[in-house]
Protein backbone atom coordinates (compact mmCIF):
# COMPACT_ATOMS: atom_id res chain seq x y z
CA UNK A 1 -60.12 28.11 3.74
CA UNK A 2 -60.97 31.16 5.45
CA UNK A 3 -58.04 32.59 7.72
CA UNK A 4 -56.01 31.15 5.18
CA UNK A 5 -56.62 33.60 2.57
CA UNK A 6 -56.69 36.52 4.94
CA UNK A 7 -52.58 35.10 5.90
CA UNK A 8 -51.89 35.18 2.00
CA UNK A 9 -53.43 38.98 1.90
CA UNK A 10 -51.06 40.10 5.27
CA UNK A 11 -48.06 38.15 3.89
CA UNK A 12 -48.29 40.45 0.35
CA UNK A 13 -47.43 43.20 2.15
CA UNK A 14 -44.26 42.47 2.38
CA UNK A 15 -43.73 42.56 -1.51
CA UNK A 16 -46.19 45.03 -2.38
CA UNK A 17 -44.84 47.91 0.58
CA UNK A 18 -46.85 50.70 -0.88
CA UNK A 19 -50.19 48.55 -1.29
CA UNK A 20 -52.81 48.85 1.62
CA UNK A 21 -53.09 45.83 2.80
CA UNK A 22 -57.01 45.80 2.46
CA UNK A 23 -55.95 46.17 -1.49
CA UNK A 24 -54.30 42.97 -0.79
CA UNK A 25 -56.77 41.18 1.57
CA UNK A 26 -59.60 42.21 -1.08
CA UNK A 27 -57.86 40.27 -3.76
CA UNK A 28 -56.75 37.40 -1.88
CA UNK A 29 -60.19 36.86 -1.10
CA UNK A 30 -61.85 37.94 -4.60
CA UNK A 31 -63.46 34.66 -5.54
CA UNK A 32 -65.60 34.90 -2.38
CA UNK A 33 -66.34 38.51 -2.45
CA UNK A 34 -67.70 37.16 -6.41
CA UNK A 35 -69.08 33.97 -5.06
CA UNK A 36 -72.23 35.30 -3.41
CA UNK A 37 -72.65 37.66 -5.65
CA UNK A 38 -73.10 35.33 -8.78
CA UNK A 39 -75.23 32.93 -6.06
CA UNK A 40 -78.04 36.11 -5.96
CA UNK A 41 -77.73 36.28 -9.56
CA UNK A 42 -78.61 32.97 -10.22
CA UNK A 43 -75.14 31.97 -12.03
CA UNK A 44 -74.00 29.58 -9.12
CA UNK A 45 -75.17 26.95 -6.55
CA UNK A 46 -74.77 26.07 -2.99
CA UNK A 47 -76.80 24.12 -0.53
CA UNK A 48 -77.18 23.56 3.30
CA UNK A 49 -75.30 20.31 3.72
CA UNK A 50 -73.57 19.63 7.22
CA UNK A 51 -71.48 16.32 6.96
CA UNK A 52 -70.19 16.70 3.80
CA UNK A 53 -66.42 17.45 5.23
CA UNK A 54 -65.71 16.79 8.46
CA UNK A 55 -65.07 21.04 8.35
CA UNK A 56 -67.67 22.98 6.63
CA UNK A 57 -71.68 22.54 6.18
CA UNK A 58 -72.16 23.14 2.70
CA UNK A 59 -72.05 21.86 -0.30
CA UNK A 60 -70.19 23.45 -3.46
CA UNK A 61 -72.97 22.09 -5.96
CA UNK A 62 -72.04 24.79 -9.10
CA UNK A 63 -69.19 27.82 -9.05
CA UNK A 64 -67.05 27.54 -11.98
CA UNK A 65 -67.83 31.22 -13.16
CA UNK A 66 -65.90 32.23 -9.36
CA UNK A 67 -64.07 29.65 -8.50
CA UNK A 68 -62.89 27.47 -11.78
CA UNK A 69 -59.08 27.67 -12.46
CA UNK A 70 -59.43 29.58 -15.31
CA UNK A 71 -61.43 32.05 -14.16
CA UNK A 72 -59.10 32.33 -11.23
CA UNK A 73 -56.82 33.41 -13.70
CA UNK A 74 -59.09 35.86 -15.73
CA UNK A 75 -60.17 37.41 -12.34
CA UNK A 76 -56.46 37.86 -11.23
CA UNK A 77 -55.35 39.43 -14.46
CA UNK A 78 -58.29 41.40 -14.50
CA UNK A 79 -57.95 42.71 -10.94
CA UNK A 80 -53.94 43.42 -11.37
CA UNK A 81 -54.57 45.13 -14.40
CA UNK A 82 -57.25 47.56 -13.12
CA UNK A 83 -55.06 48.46 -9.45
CA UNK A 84 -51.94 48.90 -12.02
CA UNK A 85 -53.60 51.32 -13.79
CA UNK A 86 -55.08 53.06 -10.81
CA UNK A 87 -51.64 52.82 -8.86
CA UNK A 88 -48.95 52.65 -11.60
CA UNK A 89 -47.01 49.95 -9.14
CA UNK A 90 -46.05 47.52 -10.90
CA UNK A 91 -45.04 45.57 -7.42
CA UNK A 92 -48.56 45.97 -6.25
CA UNK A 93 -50.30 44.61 -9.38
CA UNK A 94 -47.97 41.14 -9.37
CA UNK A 95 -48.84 40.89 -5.98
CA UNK A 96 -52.50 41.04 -6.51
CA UNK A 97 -52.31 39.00 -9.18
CA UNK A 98 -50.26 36.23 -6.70
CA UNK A 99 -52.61 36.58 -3.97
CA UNK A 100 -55.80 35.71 -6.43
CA UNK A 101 -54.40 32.95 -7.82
CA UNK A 102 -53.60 31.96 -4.30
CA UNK A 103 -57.07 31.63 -3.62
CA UNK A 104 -57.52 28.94 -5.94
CA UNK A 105 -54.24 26.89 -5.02
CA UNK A 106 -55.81 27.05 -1.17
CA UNK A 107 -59.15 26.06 -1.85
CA UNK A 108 -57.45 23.13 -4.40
CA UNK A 109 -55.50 22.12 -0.77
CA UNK A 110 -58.63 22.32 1.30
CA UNK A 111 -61.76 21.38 -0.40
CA UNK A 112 -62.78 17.94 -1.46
CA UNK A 113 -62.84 17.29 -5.43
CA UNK A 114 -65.23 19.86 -6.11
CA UNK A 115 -63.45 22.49 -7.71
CA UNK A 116 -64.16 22.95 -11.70
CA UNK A 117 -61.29 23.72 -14.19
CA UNK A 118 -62.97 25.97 -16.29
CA UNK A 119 -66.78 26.80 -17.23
CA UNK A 120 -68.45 23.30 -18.76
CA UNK A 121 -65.43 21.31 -17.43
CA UNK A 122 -66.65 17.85 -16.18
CA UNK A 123 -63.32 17.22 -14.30
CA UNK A 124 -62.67 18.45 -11.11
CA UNK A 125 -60.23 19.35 -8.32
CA UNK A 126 -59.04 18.89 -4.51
CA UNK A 127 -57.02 17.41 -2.08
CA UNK A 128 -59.72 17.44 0.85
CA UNK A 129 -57.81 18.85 3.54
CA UNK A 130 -61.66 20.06 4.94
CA UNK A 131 -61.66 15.88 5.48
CA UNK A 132 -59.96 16.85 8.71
CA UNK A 133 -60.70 19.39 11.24
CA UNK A 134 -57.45 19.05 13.10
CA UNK A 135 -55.44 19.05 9.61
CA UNK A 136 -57.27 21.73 8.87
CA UNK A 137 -57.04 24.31 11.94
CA UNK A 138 -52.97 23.08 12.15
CA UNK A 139 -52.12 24.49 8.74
CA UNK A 140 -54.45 27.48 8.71
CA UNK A 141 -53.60 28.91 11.65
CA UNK A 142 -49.68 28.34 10.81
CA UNK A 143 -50.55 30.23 7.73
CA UNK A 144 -51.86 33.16 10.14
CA UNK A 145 -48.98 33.58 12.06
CA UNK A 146 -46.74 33.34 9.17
CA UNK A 147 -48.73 35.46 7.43
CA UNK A 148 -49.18 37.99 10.26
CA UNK A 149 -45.25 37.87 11.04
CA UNK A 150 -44.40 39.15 7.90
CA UNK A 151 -47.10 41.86 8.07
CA UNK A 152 -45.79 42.82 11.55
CA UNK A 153 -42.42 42.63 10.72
CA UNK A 154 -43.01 44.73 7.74
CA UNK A 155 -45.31 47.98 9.12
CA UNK A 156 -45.34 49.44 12.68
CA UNK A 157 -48.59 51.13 14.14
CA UNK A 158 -47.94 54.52 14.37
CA UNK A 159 -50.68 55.92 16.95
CA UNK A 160 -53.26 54.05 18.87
CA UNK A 161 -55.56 52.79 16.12
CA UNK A 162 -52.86 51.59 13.67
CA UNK A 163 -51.93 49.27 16.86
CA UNK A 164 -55.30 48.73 19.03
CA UNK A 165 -58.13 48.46 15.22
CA UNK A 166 -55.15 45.90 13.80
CA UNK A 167 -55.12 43.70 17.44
CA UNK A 168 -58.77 43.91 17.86
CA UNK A 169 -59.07 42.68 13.88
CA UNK A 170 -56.65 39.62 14.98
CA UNK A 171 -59.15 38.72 17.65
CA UNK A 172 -61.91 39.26 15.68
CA UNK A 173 -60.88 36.89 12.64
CA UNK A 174 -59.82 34.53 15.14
CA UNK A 175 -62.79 34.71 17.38
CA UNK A 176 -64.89 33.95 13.71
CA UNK A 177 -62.81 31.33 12.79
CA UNK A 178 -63.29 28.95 15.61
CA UNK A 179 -66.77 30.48 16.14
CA UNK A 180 -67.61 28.82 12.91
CA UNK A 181 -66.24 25.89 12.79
CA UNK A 182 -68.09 25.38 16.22
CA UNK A 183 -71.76 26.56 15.29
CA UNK A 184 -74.88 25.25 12.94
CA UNK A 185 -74.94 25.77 9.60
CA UNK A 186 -76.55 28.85 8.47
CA UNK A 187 -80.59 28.37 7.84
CA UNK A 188 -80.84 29.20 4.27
CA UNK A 189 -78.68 30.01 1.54
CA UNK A 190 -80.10 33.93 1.84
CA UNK A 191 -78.18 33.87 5.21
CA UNK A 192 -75.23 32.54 3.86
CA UNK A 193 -74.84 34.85 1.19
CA UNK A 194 -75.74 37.79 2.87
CA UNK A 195 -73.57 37.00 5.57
CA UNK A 196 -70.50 36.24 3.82
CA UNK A 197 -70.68 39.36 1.69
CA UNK A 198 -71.21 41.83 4.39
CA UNK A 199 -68.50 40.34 6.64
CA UNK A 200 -66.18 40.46 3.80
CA UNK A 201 -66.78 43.90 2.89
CA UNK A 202 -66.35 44.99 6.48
CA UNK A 203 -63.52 43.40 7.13
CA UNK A 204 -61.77 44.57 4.07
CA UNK A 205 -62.78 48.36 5.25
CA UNK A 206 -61.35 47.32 8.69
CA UNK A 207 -58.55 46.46 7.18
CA UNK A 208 -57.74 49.76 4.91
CA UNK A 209 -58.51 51.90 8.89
CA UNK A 210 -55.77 50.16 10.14
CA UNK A 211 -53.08 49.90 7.84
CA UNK A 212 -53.60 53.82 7.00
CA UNK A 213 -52.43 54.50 10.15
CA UNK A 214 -49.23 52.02 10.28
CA UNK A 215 -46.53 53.09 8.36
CA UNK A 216 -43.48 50.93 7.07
CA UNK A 217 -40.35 50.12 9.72
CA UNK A 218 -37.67 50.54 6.68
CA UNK A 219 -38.86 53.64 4.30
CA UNK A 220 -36.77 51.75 1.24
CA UNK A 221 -39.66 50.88 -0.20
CA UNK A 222 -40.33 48.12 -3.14
């Protein structure tokens, strides 16, 4: 999933008030901020492989040390524990820890079985929602506006770029989304990674602009 993840990160804001949402966008989307990271490094595998879903061009060859359930679960713990002690809320740390795990339970929904257990496993996991581009733009895009209701509902901007960076960041992810799904694959694995790190990192500093300047619409906060 893509969008998907970003609607889990906007929909945590509802339980973690206090959080910036780019906190919780970051963490939603942790295993693919890792992922081309431990690709450079050597530790993981991907290749150029358009056809094998109906929705994306690659193919998941080797990722447990990102993307394995365990790890998931290392990751999350690991992430909640360092914001908690940064931020001493304990809201905000449980809702980090949610919205990593989340990442897994998506990709488990969307990718075909490809998706280790833990390090060394031999099994794997997925329901192959990816095996259908229709299936697949229905539900994420429901996520989105689910996930962007609850953000909305939750903060109001409160001058011009709390309310024109957070519409133009809509557009943006939405613009990508289909933009992707429509173009060629990328022409080496280089691109990919290089690409999907630096849009992730800007889109997580995006993120923190905006929600700095939006403030919550009830000031009990969690």
């Amino acid at each position: 999933m893509f969008i998907g993840h970003f609607a889990a990160g906007f929909a945590g804001k509802k339980f973690a008030r206090r959080s910036n949402v780019a906190v919780l966008l970051a963490a939603a989307s942790f295993l693919d901020l890792l992922w081309p990271v431990f690709l450079m490094l050597g530790w993981e595998q991907v290749r150029m492989n358009p056809g094998v879903t109906s929705f994306k061009k690659f193919d998941f060859t080797y990722y447990p040390w990102s993307h394995s359930l365990l790890m998931a679960v290392v990751w999350a713990t690991a992430f909640a524990l360092v914001y908690y002690l940064i931020s001493r809320y304990r809201a905000g740390a449980i809702t980090v820890w949610i919205c990593v795990i989340s990442h897994w339970v998506l990709d488990w929904v969307s990718h075909r079985p490809d998706l280790p257990l833990y390090p060394g496993d031999g099994g794997h996991a997925g329901l192959g929602l990816w095996n259908s581009v229709a299936a697949t733009m229905v539900v994420e895009l429901l996520m989105f506006a689910v996930g962007l209701s609850l953000y909305v509902k939750t903060t109001r901007a409160r001058d011009g770029v709390g309310r024109y960076a957070f519409l133009a960041y809509i557009i943006f992810l939405l613009m990508a989304y289909v933009g992707d799904r429509f173009s060629g694959p990328p022409p080496t694995v280089a691109n990919l990674v290089w690409a999907s790190l630096v849009a992730e990192l800007i889109l997580i500093a995006w993120a923190w602009w905006f929600d700095h300047h939006r403030e919550l619409r009830a000031q009990i906060e969690a």
